[in-house]
PDB file of N, CA and C in Angstrom:
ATOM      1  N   UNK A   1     166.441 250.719 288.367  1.00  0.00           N
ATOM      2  CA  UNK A   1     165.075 250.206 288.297  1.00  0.00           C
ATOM      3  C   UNK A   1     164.419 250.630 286.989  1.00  0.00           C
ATOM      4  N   UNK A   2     164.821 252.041 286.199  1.00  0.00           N
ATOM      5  CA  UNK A   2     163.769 252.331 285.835  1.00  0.00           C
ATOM      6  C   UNK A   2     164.758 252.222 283.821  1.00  0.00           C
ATOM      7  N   UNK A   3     165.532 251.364 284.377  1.00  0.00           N
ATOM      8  CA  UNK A   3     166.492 250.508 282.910  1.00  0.00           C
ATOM      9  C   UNK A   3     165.906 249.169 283.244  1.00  0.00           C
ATOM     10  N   UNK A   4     165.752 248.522 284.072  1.00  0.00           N
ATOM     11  CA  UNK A   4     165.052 247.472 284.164  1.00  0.00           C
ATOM     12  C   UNK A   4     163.793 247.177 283.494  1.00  0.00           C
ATOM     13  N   UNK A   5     163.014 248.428 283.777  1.00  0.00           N
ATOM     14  CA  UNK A   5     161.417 248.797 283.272  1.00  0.00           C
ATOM     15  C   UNK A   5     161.372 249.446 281.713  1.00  0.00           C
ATOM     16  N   UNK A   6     162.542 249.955 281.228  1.00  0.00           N
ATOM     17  CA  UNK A   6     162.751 249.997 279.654  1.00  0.00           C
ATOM     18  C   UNK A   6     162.961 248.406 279.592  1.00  0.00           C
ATOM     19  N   UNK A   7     164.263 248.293 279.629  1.00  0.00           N
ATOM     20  CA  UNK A   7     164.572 246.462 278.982  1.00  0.00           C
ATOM     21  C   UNK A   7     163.136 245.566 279.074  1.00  0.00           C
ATOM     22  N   UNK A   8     162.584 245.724 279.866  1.00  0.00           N
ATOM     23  CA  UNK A   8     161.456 245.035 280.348  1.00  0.00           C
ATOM     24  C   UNK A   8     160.126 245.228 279.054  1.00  0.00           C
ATOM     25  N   UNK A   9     160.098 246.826 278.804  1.00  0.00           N
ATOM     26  CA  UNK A   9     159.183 247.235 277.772  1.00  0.00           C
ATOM     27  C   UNK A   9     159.821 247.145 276.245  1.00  0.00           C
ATOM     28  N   UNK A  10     160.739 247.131 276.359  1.00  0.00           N
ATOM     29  CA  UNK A  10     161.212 246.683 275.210  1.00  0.00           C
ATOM     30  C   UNK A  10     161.400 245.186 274.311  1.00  0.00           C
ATOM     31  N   UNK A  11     161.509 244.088 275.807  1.00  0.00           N
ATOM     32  CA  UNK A  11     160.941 242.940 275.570  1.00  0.00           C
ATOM     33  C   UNK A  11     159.724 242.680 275.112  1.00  0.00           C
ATOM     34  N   UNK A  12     158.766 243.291 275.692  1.00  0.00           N
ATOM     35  CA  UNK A  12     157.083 243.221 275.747  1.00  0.00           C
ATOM     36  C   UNK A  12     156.903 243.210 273.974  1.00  0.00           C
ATOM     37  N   UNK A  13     157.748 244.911 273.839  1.00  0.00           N
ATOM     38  CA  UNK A  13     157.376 245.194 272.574  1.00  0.00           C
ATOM     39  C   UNK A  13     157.841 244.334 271.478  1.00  0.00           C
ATOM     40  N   UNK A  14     159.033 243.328 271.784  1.00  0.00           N
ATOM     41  CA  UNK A  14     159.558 243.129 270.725  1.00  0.00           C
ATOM     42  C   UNK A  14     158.781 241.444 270.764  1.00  0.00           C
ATOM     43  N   UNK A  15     158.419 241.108 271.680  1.00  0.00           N
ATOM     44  CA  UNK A  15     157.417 239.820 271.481  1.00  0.00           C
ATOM     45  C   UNK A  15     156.205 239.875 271.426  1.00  0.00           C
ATOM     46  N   UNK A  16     155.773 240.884 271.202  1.00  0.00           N
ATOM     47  CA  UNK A  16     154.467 241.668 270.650  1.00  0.00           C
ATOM     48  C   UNK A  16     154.460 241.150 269.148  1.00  0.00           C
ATOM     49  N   UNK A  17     155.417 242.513 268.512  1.00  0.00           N
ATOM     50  CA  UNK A  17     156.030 242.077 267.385  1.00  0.00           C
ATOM     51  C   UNK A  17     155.733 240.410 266.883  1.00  0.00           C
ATOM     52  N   UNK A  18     156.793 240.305 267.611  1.00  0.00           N
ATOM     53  CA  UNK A  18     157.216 238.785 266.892  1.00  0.00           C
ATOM     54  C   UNK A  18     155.864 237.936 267.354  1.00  0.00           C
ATOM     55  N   UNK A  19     154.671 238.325 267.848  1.00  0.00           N
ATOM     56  CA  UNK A  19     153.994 237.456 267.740  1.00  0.00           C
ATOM     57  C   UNK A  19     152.770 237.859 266.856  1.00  0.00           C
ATOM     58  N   UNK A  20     152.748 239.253 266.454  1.00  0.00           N
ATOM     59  CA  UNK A  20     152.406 239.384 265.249  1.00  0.00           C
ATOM     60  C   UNK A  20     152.450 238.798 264.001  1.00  0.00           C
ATOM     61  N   UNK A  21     153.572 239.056 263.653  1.00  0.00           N
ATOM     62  CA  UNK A  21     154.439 238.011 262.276  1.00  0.00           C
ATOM     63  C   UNK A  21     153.778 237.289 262.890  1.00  0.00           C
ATOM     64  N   UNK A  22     154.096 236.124 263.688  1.00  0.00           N
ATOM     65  CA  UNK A  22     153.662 235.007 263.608  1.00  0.00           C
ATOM     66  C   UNK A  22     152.056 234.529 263.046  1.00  0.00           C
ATOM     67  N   UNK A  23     151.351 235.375 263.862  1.00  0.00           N
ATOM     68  CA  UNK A  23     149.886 235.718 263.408  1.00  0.00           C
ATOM     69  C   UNK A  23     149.781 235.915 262.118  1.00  0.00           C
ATOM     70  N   UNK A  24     150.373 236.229 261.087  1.00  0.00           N
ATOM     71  CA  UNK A  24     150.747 236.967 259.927  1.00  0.00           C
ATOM     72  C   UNK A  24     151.141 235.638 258.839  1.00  0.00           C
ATOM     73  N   UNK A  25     152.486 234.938 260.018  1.00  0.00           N
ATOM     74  CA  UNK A  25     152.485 233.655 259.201  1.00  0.00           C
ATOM     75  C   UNK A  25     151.613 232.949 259.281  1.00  0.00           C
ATOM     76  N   UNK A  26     150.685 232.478 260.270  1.00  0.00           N
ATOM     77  CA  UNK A  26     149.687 231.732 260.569  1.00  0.00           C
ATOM     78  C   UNK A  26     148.644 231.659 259.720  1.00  0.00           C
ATOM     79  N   UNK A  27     148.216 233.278 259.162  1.00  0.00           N
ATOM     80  CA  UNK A  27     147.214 233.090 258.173  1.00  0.00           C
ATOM     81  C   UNK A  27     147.824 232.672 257.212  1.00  0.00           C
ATOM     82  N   UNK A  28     148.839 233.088 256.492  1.00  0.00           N
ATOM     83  CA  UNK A  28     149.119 232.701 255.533  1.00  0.00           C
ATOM     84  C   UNK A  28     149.640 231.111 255.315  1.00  0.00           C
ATOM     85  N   UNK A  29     149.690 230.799 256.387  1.00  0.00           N
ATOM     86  CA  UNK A  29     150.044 229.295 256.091  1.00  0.00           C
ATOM     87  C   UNK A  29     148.709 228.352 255.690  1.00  0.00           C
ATOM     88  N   UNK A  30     147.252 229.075 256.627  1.00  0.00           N
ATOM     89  CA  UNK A  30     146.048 228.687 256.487  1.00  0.00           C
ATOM     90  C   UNK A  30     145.474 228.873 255.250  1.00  0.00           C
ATOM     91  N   UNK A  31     145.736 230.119 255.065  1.00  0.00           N
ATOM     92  CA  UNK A  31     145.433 230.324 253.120  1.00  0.00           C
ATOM     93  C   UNK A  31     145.704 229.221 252.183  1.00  0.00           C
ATOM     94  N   UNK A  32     147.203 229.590 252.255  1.00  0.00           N
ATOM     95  CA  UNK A  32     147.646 228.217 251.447  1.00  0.00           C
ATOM     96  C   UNK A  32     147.359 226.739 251.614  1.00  0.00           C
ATOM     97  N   UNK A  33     146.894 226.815 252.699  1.00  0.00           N
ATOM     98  CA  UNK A  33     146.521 224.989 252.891  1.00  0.00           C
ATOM     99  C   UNK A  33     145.138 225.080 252.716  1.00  0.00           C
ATOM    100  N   UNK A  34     144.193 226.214 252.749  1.00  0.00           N
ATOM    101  CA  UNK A  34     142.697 226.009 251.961  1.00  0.00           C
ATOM    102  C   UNK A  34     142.893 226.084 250.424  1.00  0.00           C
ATOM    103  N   UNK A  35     143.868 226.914 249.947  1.00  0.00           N
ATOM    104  CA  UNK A  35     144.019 226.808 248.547  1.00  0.00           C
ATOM    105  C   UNK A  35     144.729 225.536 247.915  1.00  0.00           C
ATOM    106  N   UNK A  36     145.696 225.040 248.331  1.00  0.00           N
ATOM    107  CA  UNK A  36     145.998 223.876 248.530  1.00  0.00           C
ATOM    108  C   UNK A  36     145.028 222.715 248.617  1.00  0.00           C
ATOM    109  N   UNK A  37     144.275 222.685 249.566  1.00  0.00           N
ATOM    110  CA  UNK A  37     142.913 221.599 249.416  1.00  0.00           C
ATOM    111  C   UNK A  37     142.108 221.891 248.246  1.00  0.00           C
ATOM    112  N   UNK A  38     141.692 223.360 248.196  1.00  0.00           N
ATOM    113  CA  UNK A  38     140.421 223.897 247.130  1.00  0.00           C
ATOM    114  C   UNK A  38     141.135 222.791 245.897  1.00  0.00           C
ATOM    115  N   UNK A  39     142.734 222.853 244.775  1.00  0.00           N
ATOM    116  CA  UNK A  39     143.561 222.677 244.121  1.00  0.00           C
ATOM    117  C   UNK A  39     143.489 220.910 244.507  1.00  0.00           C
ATOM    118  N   UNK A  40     143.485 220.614 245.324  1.00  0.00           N
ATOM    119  CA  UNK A  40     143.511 219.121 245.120  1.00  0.00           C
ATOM    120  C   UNK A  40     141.784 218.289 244.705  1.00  0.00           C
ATOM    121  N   UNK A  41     141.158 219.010 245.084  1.00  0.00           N
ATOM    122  CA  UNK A  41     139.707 218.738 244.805  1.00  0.00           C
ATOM    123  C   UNK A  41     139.503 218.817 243.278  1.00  0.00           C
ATOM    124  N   UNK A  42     140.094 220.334 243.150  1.00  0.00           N
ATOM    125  CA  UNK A  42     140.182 220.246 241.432  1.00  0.00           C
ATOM    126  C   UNK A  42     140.786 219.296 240.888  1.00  0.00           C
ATOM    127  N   UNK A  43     141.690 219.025 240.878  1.00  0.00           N
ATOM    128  CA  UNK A  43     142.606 218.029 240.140  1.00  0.00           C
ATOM    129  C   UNK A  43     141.780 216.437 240.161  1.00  0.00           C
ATOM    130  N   UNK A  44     141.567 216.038 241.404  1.00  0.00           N
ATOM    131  CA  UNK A  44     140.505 214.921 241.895  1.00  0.00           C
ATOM    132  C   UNK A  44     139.416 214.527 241.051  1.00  0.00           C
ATOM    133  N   UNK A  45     139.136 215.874 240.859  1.00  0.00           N
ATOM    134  CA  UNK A  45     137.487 216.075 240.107  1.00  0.00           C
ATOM    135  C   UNK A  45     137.606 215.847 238.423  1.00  0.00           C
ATOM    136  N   UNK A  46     139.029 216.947 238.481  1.00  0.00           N
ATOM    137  CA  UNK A  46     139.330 216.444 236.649  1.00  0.00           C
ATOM    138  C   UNK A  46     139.739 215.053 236.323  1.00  0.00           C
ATOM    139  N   UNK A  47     140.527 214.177 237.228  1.00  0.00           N
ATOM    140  CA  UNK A  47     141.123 212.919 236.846  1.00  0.00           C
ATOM    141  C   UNK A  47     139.514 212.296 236.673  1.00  0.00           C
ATOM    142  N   UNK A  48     138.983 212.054 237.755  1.00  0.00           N
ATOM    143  CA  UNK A  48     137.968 211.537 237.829  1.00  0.00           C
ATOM    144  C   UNK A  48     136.681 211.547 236.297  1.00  0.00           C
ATOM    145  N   UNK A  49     136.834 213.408 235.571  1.00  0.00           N
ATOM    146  CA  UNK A  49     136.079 212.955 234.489  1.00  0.00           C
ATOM    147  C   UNK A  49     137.210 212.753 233.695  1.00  0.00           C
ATOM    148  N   UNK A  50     138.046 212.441 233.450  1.00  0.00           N
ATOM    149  CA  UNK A  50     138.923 212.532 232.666  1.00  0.00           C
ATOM    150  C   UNK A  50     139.056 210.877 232.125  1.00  0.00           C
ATOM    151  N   UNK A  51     138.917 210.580 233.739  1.00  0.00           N
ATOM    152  CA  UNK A  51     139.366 208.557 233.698  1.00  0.00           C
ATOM    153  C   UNK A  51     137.370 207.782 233.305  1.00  0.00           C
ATOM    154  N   UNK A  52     136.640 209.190 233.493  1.00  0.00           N
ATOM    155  CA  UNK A  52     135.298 208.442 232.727  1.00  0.00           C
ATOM    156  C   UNK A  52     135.003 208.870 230.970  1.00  0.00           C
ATOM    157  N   UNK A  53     135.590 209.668 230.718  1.00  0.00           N
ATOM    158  CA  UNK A  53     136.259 209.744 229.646  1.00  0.00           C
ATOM    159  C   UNK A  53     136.424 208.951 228.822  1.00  0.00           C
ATOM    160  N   UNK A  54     137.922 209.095 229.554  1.00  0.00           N
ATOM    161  CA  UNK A  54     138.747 207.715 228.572  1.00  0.00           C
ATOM    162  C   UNK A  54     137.930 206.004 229.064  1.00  0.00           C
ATOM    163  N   UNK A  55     136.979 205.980 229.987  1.00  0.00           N
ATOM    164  CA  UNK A  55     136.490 204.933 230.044  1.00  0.00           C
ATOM    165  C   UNK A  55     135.484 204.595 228.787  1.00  0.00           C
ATOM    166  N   UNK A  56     134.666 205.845 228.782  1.00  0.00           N
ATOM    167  CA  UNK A  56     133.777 206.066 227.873  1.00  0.00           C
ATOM    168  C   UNK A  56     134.332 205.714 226.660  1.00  0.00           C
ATOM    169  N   UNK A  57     135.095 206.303 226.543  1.00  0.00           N
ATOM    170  CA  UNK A  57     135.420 205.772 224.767  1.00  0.00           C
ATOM    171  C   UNK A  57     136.364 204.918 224.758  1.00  0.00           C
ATOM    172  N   UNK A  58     137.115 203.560 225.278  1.00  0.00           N
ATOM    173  CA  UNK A  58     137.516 202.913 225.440  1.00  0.00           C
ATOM    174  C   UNK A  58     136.451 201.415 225.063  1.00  0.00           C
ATOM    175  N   UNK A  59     135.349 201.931 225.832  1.00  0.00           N
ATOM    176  CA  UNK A  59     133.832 200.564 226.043  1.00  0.00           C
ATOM    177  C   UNK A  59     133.370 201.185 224.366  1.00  0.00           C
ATOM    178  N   UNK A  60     133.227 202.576 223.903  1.00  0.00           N
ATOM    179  CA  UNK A  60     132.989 202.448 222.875  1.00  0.00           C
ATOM    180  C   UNK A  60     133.719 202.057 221.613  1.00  0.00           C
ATOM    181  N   UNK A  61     135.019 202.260 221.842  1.00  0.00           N
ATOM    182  CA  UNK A  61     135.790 201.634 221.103  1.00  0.00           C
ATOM    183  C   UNK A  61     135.647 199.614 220.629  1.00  0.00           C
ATOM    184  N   UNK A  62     135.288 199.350 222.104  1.00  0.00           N
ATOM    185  CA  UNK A  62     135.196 198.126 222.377  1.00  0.00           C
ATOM    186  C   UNK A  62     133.785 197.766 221.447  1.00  0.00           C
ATOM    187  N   UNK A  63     132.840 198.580 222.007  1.00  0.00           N
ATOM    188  CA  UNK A  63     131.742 197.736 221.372  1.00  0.00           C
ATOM    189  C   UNK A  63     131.288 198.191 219.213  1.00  0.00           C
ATOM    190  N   UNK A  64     132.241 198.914 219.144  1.00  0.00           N
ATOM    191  CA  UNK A  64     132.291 199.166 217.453  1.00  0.00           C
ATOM    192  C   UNK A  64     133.657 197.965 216.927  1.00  0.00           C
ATOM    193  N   UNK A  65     133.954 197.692 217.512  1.00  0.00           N
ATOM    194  CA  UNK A  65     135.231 196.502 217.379  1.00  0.00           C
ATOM    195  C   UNK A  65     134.864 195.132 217.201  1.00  0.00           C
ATOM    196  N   UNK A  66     133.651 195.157 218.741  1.00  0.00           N
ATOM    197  CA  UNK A  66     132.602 193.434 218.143  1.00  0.00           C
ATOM    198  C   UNK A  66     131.973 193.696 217.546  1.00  0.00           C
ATOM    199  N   UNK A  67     131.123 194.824 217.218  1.00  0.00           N
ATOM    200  CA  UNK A  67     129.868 195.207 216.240  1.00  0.00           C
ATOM    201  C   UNK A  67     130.685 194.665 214.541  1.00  0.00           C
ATOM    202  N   UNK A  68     131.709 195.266 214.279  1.00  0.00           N
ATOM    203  CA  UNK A  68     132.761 195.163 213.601  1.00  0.00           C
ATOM    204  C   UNK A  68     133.006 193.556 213.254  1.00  0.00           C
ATOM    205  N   UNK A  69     133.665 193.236 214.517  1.00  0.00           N
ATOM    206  CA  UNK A  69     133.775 191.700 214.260  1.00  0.00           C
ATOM    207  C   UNK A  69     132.329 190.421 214.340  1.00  0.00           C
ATOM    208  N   UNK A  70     131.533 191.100 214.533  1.00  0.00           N
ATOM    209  CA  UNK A  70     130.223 190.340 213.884  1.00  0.00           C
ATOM    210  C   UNK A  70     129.801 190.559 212.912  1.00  0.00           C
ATOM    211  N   UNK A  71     129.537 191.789 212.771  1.00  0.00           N
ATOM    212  CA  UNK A  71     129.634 192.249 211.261  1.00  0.00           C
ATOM    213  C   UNK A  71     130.308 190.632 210.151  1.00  0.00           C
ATOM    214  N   UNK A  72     131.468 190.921 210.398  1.00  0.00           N
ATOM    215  CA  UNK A  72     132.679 190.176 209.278  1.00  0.00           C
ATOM    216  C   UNK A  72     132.205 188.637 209.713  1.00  0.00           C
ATOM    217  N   UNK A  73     132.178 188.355 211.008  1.00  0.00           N
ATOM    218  CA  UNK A  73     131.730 187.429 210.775  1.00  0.00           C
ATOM    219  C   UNK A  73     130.323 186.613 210.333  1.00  0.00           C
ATOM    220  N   UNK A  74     129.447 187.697 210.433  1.00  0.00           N
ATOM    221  CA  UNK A  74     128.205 187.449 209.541  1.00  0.00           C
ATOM    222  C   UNK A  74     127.903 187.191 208.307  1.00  0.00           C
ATOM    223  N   UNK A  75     129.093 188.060 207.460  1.00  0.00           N
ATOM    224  CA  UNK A  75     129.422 188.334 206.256  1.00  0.00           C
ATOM    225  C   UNK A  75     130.269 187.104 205.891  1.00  0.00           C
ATOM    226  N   UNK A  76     131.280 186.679 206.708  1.00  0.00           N
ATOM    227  CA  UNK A  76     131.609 185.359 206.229  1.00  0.00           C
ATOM    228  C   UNK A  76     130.329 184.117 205.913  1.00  0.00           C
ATOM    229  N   UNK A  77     129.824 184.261 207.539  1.00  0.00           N
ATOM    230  CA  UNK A  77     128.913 182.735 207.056  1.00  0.00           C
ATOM    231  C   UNK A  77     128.184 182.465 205.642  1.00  0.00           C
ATOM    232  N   UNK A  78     127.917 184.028 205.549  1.00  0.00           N
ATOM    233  CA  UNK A  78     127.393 184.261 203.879  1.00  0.00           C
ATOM    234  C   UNK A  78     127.476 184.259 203.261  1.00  0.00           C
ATOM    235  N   UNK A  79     129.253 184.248 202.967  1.00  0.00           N
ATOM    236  CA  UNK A  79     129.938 183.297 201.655  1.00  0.00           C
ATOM    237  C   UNK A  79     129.908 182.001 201.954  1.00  0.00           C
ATOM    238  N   UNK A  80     129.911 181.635 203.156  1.00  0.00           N
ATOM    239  CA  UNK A  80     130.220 180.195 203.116  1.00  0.00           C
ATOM    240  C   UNK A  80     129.108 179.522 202.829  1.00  0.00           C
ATOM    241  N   UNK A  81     128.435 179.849 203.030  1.00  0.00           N
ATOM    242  CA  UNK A  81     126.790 179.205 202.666  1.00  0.00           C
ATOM    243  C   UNK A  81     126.484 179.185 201.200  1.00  0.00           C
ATOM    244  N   UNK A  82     126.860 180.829 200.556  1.00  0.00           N
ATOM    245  CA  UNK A  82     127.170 180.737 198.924  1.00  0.00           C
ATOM    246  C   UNK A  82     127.695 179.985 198.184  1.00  0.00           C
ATOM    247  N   UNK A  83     129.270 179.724 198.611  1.00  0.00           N
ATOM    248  CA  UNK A  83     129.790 179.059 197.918  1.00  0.00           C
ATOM    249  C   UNK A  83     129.186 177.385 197.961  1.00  0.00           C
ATOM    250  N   UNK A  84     128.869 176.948 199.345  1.00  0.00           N
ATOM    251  CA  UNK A  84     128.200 175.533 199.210  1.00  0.00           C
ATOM    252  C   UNK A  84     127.288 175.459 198.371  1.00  0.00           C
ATOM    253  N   UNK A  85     126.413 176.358 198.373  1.00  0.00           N
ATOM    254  CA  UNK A  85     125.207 175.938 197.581  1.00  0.00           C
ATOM    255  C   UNK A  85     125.653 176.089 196.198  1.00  0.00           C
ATOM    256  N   UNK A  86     126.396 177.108 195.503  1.00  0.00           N
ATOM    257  CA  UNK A  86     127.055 176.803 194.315  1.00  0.00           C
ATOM    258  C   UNK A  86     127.976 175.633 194.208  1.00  0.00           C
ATOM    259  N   UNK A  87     128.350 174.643 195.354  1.00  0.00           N
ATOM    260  CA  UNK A  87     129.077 173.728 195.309  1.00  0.00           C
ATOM    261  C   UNK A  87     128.402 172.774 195.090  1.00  0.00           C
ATOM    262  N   UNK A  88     126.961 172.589 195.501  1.00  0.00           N
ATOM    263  CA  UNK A  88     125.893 171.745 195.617  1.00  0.00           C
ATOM    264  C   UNK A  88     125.063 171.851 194.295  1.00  0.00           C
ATOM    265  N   UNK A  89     125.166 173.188 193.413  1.00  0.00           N
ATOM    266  CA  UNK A  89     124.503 172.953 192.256  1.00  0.00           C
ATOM    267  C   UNK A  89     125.416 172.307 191.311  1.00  0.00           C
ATOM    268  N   UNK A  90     126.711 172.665 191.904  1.00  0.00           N
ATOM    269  CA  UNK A  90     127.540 172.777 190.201  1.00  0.00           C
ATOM    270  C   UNK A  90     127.449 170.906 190.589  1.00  0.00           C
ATOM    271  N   UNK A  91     127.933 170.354 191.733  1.00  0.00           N
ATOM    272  CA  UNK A  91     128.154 168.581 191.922  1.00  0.00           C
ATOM    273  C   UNK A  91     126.581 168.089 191.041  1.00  0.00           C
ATOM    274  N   UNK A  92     125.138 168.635 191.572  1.00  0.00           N
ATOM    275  CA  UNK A  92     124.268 168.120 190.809  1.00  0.00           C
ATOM    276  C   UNK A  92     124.028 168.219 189.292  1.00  0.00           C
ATOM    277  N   UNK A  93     124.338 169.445 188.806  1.00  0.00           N
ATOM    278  CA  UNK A  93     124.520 169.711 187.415  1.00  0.00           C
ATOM    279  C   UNK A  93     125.645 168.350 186.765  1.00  0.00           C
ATOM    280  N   UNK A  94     127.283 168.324 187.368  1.00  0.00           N
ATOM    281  CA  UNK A  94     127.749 167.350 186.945  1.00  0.00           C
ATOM    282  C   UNK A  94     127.139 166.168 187.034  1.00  0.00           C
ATOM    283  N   UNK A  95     126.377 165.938 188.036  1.00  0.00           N
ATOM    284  CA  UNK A  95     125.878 164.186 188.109  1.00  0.00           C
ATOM    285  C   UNK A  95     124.943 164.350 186.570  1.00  0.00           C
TER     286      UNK A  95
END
């Protein structure tokens, strides 16, 4: 009986134990999956300014590109208008 009541306490103790550890793993599995979330928020947060960013200077790229290409094309009409009217004096001068 009283090997029964060791084996018996020795079970107790040893799933005591082992449900310690477990407790032990438990937090630590919880840790890591709040640090784990905390770490994905970060990353989330950086893409996010990262992709307004590169949005940002992408639209600015864009709008110094038409500014640019109005520009030139402003500057064209302004020869073209030059040269007519020097085309228009020099034809009246010849007449």
């Amino acid at each position: 009986m009283e090997k029964c009541v060791d084996v018996m306490k020795k079970r107790v103790e040893d799933l005591e134990k082992k449900n310690r550890e477990l407790e032990k793993s438990k937090k630590m599995a919880e840790l890591q999956l709040a640090a784990n979330e905390s770490l994905m928020r970060l990353i989330k947060k950086q893409m996010e300014e990262k992709t307004t960013f590169y949005n940002n200077a992408l639209q600015s790229f864009m709008n110094k590109d038409r500014d640019e290409a109005n520009l030139l094309l402003e500057t064209n009409e302004k020869i073209v208008v030059s040269i007519r009217s020097k085309r228009s004096r020099t034809s009246v001068e010849a007449a």
